[in-house]
Protein backbone atom coordinates (compact mmCIF):
# COMPACT_ATOMS: atom_id res chain seq x y z
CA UNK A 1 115.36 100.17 -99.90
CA UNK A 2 115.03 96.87 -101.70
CA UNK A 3 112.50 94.56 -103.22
CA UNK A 4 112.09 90.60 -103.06
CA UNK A 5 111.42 89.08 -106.36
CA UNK A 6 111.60 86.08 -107.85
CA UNK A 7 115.17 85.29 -110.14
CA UNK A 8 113.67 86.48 -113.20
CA UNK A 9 113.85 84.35 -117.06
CA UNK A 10 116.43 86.39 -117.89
CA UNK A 11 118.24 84.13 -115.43
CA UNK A 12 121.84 84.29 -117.12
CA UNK A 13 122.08 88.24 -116.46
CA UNK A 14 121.90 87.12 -112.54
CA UNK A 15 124.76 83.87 -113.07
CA UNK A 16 127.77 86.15 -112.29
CA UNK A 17 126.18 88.34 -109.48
CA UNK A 18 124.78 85.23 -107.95
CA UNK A 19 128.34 83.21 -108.15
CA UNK A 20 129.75 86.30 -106.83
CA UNK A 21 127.69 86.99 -103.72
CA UNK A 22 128.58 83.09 -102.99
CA UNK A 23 131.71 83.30 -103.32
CA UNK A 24 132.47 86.83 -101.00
CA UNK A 25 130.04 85.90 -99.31
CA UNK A 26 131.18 82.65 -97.64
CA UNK A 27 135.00 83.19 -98.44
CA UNK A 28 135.61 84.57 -94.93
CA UNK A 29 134.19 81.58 -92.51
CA UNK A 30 133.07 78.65 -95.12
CA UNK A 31 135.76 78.64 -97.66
CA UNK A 32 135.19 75.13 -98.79
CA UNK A 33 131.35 75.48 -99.23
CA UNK A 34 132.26 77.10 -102.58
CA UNK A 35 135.90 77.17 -102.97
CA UNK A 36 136.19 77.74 -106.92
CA UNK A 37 134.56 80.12 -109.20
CA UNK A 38 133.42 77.18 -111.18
CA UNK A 39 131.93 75.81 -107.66
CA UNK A 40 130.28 79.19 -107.18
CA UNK A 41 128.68 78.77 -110.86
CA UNK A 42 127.47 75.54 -110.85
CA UNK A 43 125.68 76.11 -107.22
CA UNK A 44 124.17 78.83 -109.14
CA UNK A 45 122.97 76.68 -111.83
CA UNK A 46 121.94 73.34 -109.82
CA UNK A 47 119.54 76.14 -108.03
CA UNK A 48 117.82 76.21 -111.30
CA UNK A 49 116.02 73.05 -110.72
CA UNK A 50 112.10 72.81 -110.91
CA UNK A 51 112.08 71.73 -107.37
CA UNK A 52 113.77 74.97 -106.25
CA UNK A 53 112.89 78.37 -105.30
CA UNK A 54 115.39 81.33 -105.70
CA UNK A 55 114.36 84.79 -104.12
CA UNK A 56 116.72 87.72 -104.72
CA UNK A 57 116.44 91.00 -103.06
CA UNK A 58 117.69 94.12 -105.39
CA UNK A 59 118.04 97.68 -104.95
CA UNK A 60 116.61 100.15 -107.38
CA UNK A 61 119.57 100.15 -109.42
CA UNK A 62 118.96 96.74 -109.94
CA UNK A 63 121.99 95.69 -108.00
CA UNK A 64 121.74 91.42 -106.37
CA UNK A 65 121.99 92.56 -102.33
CA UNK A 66 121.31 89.44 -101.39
CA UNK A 67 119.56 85.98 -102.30
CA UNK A 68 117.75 82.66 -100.69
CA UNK A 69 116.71 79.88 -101.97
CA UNK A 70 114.47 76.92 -100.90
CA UNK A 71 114.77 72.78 -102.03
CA UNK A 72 112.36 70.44 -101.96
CA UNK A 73 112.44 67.76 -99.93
CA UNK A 74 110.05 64.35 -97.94
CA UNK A 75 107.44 65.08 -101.01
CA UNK A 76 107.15 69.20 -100.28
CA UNK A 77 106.89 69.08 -96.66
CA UNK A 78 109.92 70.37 -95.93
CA UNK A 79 111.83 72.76 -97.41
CA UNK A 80 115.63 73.02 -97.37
CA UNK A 81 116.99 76.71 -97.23
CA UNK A 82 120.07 76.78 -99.82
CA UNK A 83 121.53 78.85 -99.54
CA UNK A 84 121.40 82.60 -97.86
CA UNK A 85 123.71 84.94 -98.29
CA UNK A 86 123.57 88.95 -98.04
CA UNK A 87 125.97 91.25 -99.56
CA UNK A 88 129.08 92.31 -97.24
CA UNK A 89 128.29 95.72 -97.07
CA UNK A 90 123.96 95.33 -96.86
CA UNK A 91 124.72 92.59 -94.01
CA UNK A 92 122.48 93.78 -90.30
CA UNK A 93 119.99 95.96 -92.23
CA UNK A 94 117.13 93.37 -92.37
CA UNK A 95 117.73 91.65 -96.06
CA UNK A 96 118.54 88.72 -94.58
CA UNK A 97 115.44 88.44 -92.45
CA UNK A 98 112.98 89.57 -95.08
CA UNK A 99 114.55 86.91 -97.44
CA UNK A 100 113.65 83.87 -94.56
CA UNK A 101 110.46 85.21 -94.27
CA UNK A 102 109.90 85.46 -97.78
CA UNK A 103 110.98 82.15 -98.15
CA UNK A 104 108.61 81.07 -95.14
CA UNK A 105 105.91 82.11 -97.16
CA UNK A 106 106.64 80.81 -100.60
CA UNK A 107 107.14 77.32 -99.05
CA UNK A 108 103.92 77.50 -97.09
CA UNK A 109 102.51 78.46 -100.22
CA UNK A 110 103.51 75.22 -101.25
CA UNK A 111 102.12 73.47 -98.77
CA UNK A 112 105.03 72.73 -96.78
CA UNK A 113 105.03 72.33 -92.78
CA UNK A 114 108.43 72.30 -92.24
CA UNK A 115 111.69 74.72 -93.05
CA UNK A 116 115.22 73.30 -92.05
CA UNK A 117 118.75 74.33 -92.66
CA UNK A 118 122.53 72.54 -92.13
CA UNK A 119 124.46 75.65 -90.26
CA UNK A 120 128.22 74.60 -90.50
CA UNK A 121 130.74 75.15 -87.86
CA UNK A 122 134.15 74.70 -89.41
CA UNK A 123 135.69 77.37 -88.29
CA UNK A 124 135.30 76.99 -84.29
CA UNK A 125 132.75 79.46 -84.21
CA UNK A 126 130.77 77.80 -81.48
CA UNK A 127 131.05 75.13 -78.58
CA UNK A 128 130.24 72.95 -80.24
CA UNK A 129 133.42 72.63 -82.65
CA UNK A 130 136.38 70.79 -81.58
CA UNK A 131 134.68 68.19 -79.51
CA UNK A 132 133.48 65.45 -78.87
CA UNK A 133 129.78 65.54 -79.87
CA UNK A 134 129.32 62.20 -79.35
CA UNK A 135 128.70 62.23 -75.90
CA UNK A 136 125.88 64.06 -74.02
CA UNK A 137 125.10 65.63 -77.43
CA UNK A 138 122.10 67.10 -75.96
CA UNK A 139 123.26 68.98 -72.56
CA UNK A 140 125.97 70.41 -75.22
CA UNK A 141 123.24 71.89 -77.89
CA UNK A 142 121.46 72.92 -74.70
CA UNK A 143 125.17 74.96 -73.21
CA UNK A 144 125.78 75.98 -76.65
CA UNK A 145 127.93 79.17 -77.03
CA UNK A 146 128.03 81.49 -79.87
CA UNK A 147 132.42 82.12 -79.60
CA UNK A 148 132.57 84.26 -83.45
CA UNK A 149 129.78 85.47 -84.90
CA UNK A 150 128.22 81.92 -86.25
CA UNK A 151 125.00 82.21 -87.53
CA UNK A 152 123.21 80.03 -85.65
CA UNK A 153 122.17 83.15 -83.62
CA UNK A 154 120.57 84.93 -86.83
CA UNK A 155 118.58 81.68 -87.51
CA UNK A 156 117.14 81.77 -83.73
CA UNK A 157 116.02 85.03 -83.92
CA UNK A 158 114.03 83.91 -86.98
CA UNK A 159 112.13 81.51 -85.08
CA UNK A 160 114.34 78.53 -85.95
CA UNK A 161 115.35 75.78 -83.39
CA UNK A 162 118.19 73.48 -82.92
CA UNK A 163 117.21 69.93 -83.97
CA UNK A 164 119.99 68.41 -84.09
CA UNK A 165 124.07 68.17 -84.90
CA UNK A 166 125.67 66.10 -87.29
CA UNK A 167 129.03 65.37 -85.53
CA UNK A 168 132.52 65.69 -87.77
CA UNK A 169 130.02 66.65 -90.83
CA UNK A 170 133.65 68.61 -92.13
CA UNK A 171 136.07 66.85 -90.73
CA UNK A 172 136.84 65.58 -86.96
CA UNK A 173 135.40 68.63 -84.78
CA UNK A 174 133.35 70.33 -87.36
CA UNK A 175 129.53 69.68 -86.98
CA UNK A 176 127.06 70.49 -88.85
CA UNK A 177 124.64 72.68 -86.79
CA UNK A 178 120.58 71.42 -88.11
CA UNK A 179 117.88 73.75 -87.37
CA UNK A 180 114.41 73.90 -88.58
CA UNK A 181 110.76 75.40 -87.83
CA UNK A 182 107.39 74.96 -88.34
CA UNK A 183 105.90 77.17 -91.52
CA UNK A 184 102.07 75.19 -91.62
């Protein structure tokens, strides 16, 4: 059981959790998106920004399980999701998919038409890593092949579509994998 609620004022009793779940949570297959502590807990407090969004879901005990949030962007008509990240041990129990939707509808709220994420592949976790992207990008998004459990899947089966790859986004073979869907 959990609840979705907005990070509350008292904001600093979440920094650690928050830096935390980044950290563990992206260790394993993005190591670089946060590789420091001090990373981790500036991420945390850039997300403070008025043109954010930060969603946590808790347990009863009060306990971070997971956490999404949302950035502005093209005057509030899209919406950026940055970042998402569930707990290791909560992870296939629906907390990830209740914090997109919850996102979803906070953004729509907003009056945003569009929600997009940058799904990186630098740890050959699908097809599309380690080649050349630069030709017949398109007939290679279409064949793409989930090879390790990258997420791109996860984001599919929350209504998300592939719009695009940014080729070598990490380094030479490592794209970046853009999706996005329609929330208006």
């Amino acid at each position: 059981m959990f609840n979705i609620i907005d990070l509350p004022d008292c904001r600093d009793t979440f920094l650690e959790p928050l830096r935390e779940l980044l950290l563990k949570g992206f260790r394993e297959n993005w190591p670089e998106a946060w590789p420091t502590i001090e990373a981790a807990r500036q991420e945390v407090l850039d997300s403070w920004a008025e043109d954010r969004i930060n969603r946590i879901a808790i347990n009863e005990a009060g306990e971070v399980l997971g956490w999404v949030g949302g950035i502005s962007q093209y005057n509030g008509h899209v919406w950026e999701v940055h970042p998402l990240v569930v707990a290791a041990d909560y992870r296939r129990q629906g907390i990830g998919r209740a914090l997109v939707k919850d996102l979803e509808e906070q953004v729509r709220q907003r009056g945003a038409l569009t929600l997009w994420l940058g799904s990186d592949d630098e740890m050959n976790m699908t097809s599309l890593s380690g080649v050349n992207l630069y030709s017949n990008l398109w007939e290679k998004i279409r064949d793409i092949q989930n090879l390790r459990g990258h997420p791109y899947e996860f984001y599919q089966k929350c209504g998300f579509e592939i719009v695009g790859v940014m080729p070598d986004a990490n380094g030479i073979g490592k794209p970046d994998i853009y999706m996005a869907k329609s929330v208006g």
